[in-house]
Protein backbone atom coordinates (compact mmCIF):
# COMPACT_ATOMS: atom_id res chain seq x y z
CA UNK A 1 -13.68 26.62 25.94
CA UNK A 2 -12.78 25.31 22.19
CA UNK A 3 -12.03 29.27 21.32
CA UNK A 4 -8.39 28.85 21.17
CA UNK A 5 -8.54 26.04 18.63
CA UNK A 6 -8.84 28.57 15.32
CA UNK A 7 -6.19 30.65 16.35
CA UNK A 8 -3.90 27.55 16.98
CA UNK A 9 -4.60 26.43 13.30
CA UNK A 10 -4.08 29.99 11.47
CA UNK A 11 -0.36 29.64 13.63
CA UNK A 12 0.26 26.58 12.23
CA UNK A 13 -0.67 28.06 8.78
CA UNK A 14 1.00 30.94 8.95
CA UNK A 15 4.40 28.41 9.47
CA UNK A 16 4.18 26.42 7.49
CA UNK A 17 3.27 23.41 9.51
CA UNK A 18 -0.38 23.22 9.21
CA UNK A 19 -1.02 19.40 8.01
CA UNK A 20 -3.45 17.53 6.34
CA UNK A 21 -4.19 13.63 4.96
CA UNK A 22 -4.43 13.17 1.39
CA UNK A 23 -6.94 10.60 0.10
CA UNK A 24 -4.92 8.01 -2.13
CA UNK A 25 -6.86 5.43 -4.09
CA UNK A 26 -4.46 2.13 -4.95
CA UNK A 27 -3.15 1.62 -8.20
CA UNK A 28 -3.01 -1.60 -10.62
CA UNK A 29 0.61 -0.69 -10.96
CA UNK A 30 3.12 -1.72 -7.61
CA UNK A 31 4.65 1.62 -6.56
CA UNK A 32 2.32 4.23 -7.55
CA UNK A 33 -0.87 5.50 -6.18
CA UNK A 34 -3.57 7.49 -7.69
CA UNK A 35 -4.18 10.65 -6.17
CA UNK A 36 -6.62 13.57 -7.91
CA UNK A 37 -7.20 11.34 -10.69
CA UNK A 38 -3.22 11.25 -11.32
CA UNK A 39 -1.05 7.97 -10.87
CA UNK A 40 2.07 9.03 -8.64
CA UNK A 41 5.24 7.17 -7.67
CA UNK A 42 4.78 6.55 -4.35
CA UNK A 43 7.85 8.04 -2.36
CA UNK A 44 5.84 7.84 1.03
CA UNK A 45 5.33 4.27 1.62
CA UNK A 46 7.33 2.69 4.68
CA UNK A 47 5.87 -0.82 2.09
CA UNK A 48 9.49 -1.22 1.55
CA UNK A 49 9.23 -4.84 -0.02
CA UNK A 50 5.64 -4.26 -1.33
CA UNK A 51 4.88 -6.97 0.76
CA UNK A 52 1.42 -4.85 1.94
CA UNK A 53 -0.01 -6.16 -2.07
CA UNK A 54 1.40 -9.92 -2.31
CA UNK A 55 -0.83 -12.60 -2.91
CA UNK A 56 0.63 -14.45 -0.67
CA UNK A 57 -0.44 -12.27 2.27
CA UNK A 58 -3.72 -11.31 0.98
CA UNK A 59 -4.54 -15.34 0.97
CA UNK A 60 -3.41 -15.61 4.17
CA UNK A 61 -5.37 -12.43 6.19
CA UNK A 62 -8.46 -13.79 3.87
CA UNK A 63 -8.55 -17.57 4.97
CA UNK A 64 -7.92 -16.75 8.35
CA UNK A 65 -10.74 -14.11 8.31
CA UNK A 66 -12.92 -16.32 7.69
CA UNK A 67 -11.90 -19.14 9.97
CA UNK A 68 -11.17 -17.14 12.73
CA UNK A 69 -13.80 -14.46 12.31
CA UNK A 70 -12.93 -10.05 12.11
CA UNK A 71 -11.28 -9.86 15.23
CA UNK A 72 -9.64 -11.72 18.26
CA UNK A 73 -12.67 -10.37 20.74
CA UNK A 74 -10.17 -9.50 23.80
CA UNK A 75 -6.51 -9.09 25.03
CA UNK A 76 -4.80 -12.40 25.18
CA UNK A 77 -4.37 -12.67 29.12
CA UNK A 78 -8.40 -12.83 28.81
CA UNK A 79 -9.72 -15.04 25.85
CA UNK A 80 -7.95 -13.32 22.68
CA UNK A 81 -4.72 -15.58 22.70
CA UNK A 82 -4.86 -17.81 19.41
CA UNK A 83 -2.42 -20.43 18.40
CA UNK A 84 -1.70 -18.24 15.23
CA UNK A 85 -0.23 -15.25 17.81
CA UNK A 86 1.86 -17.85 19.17
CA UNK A 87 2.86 -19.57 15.67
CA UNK A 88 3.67 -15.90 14.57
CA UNK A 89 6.10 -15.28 17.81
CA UNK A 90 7.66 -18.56 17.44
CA UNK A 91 8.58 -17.49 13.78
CA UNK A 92 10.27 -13.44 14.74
CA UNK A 93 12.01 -15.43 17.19
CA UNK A 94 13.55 -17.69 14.69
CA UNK A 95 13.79 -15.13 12.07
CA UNK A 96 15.64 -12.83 15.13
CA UNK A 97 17.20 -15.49 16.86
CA UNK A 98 16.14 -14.45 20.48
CA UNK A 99 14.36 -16.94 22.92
CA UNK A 100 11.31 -15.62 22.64
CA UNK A 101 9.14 -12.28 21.09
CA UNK A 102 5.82 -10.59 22.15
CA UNK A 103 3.44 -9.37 19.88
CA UNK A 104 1.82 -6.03 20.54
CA UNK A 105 -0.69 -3.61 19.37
CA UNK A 106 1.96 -1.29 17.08
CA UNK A 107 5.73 0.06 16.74
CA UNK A 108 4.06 3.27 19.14
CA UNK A 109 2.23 0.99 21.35
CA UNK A 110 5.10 -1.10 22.06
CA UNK A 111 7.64 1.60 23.03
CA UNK A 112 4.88 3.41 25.04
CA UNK A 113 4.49 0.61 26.85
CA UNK A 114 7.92 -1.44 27.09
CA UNK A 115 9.75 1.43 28.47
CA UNK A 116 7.84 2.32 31.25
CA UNK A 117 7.77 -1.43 32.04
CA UNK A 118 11.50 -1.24 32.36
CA UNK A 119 12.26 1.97 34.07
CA UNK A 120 10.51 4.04 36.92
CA UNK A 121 10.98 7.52 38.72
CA UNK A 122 14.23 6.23 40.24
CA UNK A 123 15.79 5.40 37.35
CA UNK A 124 17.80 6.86 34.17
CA UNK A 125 17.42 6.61 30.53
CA UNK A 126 19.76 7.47 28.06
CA UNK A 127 18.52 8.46 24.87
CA UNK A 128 19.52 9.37 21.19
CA UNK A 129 18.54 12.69 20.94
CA UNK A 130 16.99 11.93 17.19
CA UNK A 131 15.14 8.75 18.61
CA UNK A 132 11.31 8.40 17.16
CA UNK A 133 8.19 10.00 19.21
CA UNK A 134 7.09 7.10 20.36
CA UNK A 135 10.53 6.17 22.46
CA UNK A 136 10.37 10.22 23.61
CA UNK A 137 6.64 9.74 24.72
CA UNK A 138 7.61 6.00 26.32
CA UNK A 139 10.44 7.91 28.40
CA UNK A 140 7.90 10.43 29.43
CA UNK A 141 5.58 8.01 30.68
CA UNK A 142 8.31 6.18 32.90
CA UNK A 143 8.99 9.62 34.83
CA UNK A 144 12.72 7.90 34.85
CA UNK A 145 15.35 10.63 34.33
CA UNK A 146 16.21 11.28 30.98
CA UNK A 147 19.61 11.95 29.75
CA UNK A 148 20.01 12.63 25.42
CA UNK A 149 23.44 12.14 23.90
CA UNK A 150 24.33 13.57 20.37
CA UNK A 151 22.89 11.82 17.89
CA UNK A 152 24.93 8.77 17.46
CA UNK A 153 27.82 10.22 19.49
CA UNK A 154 28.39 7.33 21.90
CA UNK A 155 31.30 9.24 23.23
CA UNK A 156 28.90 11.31 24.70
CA UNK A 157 26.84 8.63 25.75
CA UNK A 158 29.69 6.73 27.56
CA UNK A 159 30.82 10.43 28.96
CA UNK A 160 26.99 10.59 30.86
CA UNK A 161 27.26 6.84 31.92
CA UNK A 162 30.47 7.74 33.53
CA UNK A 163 28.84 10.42 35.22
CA UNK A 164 25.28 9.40 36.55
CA UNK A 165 25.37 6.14 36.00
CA UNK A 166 25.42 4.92 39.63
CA UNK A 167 23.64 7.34 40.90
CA UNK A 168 20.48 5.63 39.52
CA UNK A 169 18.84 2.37 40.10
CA UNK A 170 18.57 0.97 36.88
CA UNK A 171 19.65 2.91 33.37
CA UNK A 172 18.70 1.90 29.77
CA UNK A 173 19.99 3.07 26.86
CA UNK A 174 17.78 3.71 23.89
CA UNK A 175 18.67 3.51 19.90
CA UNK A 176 16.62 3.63 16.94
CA UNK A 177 19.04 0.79 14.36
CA UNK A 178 17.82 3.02 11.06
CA UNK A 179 16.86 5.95 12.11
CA UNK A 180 13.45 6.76 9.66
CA UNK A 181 13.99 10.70 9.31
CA UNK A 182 18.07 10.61 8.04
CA UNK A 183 18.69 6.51 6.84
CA UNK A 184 21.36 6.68 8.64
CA UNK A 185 21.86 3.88 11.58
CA UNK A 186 23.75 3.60 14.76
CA UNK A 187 26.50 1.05 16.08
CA UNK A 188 24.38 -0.94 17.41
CA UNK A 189 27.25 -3.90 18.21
CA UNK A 190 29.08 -0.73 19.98
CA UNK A 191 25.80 0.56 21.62
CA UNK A 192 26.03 -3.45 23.07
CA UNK A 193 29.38 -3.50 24.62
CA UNK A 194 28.70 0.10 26.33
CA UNK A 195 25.53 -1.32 27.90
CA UNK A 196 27.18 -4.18 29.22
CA UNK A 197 29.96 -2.02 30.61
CA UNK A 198 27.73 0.32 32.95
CA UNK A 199 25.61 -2.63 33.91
CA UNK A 200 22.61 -1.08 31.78
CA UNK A 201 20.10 -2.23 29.65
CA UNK A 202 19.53 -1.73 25.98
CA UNK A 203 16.28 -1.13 23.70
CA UNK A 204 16.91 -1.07 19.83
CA UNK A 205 14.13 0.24 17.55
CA UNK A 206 14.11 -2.18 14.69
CA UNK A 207 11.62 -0.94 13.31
CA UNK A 208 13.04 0.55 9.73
CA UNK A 209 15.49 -1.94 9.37
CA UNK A 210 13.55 -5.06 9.82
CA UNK A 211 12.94 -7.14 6.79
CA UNK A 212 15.54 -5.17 4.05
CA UNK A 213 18.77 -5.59 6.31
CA UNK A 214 20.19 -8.80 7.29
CA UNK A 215 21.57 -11.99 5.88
CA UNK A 216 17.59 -13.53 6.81
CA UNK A 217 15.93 -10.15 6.64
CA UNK A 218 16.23 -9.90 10.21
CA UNK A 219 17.38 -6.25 10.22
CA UNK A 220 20.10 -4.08 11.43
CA UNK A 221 20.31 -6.31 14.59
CA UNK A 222 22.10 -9.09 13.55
CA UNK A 223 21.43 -13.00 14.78
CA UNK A 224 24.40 -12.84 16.57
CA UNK A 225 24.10 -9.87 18.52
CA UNK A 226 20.44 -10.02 19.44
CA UNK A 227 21.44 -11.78 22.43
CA UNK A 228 23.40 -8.74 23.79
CA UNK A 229 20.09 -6.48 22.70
CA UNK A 230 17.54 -6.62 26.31
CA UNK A 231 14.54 -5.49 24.06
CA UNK A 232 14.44 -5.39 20.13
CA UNK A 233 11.66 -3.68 18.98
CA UNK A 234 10.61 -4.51 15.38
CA UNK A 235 6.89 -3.73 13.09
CA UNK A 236 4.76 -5.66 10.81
CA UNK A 237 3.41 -2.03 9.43
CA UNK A 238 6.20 -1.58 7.39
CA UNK A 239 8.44 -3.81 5.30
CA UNK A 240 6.85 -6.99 6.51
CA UNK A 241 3.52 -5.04 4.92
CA UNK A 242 0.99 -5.96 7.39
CA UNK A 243 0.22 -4.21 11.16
CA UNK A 244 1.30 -4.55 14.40
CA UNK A 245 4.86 -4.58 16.24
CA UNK A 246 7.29 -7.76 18.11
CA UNK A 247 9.49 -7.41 20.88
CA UNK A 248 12.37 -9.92 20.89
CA UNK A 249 13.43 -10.80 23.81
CA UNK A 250 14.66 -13.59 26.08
CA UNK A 251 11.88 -16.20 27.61
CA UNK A 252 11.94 -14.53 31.39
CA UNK A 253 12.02 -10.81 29.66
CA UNK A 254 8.64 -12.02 27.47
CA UNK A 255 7.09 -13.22 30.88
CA UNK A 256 8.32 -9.81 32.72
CA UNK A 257 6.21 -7.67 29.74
CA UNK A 258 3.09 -9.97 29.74
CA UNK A 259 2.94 -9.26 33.63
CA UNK A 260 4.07 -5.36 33.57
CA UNK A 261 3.53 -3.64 30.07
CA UNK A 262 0.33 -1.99 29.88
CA UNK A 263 -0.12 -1.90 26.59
CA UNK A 264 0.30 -5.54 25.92
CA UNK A 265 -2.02 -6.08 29.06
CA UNK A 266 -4.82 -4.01 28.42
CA UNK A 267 -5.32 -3.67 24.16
CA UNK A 268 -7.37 -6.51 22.42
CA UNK A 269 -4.82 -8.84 20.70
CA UNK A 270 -3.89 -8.29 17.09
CA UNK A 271 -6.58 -9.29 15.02
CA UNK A 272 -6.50 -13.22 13.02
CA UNK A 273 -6.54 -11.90 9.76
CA UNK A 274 -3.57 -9.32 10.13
CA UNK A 275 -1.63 -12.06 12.21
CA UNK A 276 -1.67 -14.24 9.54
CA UNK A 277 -0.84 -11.51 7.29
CA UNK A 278 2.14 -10.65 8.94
CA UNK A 279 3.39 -14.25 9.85
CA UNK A 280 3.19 -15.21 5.89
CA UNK A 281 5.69 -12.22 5.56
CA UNK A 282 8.13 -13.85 8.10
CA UNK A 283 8.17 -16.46 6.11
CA UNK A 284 8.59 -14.83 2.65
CA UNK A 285 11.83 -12.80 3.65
CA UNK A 286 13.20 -15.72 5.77
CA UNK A 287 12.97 -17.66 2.62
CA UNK A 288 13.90 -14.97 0.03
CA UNK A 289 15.45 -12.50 1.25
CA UNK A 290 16.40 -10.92 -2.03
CA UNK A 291 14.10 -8.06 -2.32
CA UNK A 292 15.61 -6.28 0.79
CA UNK A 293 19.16 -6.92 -0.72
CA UNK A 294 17.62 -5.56 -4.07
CA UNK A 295 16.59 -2.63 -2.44
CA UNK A 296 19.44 -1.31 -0.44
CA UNK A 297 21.62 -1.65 -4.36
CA UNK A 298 18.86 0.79 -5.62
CA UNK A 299 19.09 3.06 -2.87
CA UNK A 300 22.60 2.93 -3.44
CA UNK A 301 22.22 4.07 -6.85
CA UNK A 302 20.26 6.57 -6.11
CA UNK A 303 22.63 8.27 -3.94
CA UNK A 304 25.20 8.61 -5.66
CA UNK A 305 23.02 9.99 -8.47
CA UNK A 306 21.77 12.20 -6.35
CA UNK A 307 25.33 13.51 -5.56
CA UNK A 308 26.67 13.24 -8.95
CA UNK A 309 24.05 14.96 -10.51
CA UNK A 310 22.06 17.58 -7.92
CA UNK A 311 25.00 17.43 -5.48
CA UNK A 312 22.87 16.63 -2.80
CA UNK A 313 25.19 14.55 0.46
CA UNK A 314 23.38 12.59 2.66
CA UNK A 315 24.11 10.38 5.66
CA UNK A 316 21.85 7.74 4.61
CA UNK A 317 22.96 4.25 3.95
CA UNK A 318 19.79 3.03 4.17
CA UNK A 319 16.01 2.88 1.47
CA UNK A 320 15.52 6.17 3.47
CA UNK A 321 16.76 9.56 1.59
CA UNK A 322 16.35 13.14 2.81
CA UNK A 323 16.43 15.72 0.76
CA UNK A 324 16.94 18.64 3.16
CA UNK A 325 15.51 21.99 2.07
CA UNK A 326 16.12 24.00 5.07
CA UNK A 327 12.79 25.92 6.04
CA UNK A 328 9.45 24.86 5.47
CA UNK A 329 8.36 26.96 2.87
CA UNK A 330 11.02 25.62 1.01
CA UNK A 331 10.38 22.16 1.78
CA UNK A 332 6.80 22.05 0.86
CA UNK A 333 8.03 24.03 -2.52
CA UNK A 334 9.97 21.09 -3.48
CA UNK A 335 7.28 18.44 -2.23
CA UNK A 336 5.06 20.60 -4.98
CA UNK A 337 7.61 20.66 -7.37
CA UNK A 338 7.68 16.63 -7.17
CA UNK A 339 3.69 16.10 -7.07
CA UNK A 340 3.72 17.91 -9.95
CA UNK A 341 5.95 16.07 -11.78
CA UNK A 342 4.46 13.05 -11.24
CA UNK A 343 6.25 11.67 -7.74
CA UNK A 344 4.02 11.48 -4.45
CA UNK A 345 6.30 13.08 -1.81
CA UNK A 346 5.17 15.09 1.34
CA UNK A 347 7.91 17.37 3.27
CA UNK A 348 8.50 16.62 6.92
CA UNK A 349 8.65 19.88 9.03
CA UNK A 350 9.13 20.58 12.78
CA UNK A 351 8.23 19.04 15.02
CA UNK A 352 9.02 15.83 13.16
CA UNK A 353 12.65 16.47 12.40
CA UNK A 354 14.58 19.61 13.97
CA UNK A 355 13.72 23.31 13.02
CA UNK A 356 15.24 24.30 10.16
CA UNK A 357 16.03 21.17 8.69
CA UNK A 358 12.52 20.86 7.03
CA UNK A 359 12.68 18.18 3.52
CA UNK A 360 11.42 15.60 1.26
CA UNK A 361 11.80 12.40 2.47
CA UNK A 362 12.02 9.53 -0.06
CA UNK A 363 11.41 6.41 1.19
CA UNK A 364 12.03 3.60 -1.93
CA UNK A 365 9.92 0.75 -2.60
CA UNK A 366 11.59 -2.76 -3.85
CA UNK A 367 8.68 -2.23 -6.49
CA UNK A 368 10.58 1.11 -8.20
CA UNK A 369 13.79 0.94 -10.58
CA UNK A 370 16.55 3.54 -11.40
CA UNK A 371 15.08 4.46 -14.11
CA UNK A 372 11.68 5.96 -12.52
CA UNK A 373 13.81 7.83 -10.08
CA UNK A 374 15.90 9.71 -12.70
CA UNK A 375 13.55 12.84 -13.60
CA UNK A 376 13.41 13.12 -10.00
CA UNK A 377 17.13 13.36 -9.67
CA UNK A 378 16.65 16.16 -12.50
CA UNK A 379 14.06 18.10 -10.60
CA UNK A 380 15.98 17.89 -7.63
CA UNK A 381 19.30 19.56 -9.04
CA UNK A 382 17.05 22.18 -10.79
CA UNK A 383 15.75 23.03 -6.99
CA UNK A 384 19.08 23.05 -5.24
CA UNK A 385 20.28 25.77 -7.87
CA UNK A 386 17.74 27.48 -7.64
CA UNK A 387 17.90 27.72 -4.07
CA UNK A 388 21.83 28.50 -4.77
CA UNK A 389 20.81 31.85 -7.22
């Protein structure tokens, strides 16, 4: 029965697209990892604040560890629901300024489950067409109809609300705000007043931007339009440095999902220790929010170095740099080239990003400076020539 599984891998092999984890041990110095003995910039981390190694949070996930024991021991509808779950809501709704947020299992567990909450066979869901995997496998659970617009092309979107709109019960419209393949990020105050418009609803992924943009560190949906937003979907697991995922949302849409989203209903609640984890990081970047602002000026820099220098044009406005290499030998060339010299990169193939659009994604750190990045902007202009020749 398994006989199909070895010639699945040699295809995968043979284009380029066979994967594997590499084992990273953590290094002394914030940024880098050790991998094979060597220590590596990290250029992989979604740790965009470096929040994941703060004192602050590792007191926090220790002390309640030990108060609170390993785990929570159920979901919260059965005896899992702790006052620090609640104290952690209460905090992304301030820091988000919606009525209320839900805690769930992760950034894929909450889409997988919040969507099909929302929508059913007889409705319609519009979607970016470069939205993440978990939105894509959220709409195919739902067995709503799907409808993808150009990627950020709300013309196109408004053109297929015109169209189908009322031929469907309900319709939501689905955005990623920072978009985690290109750092680029939709309009999401114009994604607002087309929702509102066609009488749909509208889901904004969060997830990227959450902690680096913002006056507060609230992200790419700003204080004053999260009220238009139905559903904002943001993570712990990546600048906030911890684990799990929030939807805010208003107080009757937080009592909808604890009644209808599965995977709120049936996972064991976040665990104590990462709770308190990730509500000392709410804190930390509603109180200082300077290390997302620091951030975005160094990805800044980058870019235009990168242009200057390798002339390498991105869309990105955003911590989140692609270097596009085209195929995926040529991608995983130029994640060598970097490993080599010292940066830890890994090239993103299909299915992950569209074929022939294969690259190196560089996702910066608050930890890293200009001045680490530079060879890299070296190495990179040596590869586009090359590829030029």
């Amino acid at each position: 029965m398994q006989s199909f599984i070895p010639k699945e891998l040699q295809g995968l092999r043979e284009q380029g697209l066979f994967r594997k984890p590499h084992l990273l041990a953590p290094s002394e110095t914030p940024g880098y990892v050790i991998y094979n003995g060597r220590r590596l910039l990290d250029l992989c981390s979604n740790d965009y604040l470096g929040l994941s190694h703060s004192p602050e949070l590792a007191q926090a996930c220790c002390a309640a560890a030990r108060k609170y024991g390993a785990g929570a021991g159920a979901s919260r509808l059965m005896s899992g629901n702790r006052a620090l779950h609640q104290s952690l809501e209460q905090e992304i709704s301030s820091l988000k300024n919606s009525e209320a947020a839900l805690l769930l299992g992760s950034g894929y567990l909450a889409n997988v489950g919040i969507i099909p909450a929302l929508c059913a066979r007889h409705d319609a869901i519009f979607s970016d067409r470069l939205n993440h995997a978990s939105i894509m496998d959220g709409i195919l659970l739902s067995r709503a109809t799907l409808f993808r617009y150009g990627h950020n092309d709300l013309e196109h979107l408004e053109s297929m609300l015109q169209e189908h709109r009322r031929d469907f019960r309900r319709a939501l419209v689905i955005s990623e705000s920072l978009f985690s393949m290109d750092g680029d990020m939709a309009d999401v105050e114009r994604l607002a007043e087309i929702k509102k418009r066609y009488d749909a609803m509208l889901l904004i992924d969060d997830a990227h931007a959450t902690g680096v943009f913002g006056e507060h560190g609230e992200g790419a949906v700003s204080r004053d339009l999260t009220p238009e937003v139905d559903v904002t979907v943001g993570t712990f697991g990546k600048a906030l440095g911890s684990y799990g995922a929030f939807a805010a949302v208003s107080r009757e849409m937080k009592e909808y999902l604890v009644n209808r989203c599965r995977t709120f209903i049936f996972s064991t609640a976040l665990p104590p220790s990462v709770t308190a984890a990730s509500l000392a990081a709410v804190k930390s970047i509603s109180e200082d929010p300077s290390r997302g602002k620091y951030l975005l000026e160094l990805s800044g820099r980058l870019r235009q170095q990168l242009l200057e220098r390798a002339g390498i044009r991105t869309d990105s406005v955003s911590q989140i740099i692609p270097i596009i290499a085209g195929s995926n030998s040529r991608a995983l060339e130029l994640q060598n080239l970097l490993m080599d010299a010292g940066f830890f990169t890994k090239a993103v193939r299909p299915p992950t990003v569209p074929r022939g659009t294969a690259r190196v994604r560089l996702s910066l750190t608050a930890n890293q400076s200009i001045e680490q990045l530079m060879p890299l902007v070296e190495l990179c202009a040596e590869f586009m020539n090359s590829g030029n020749s």
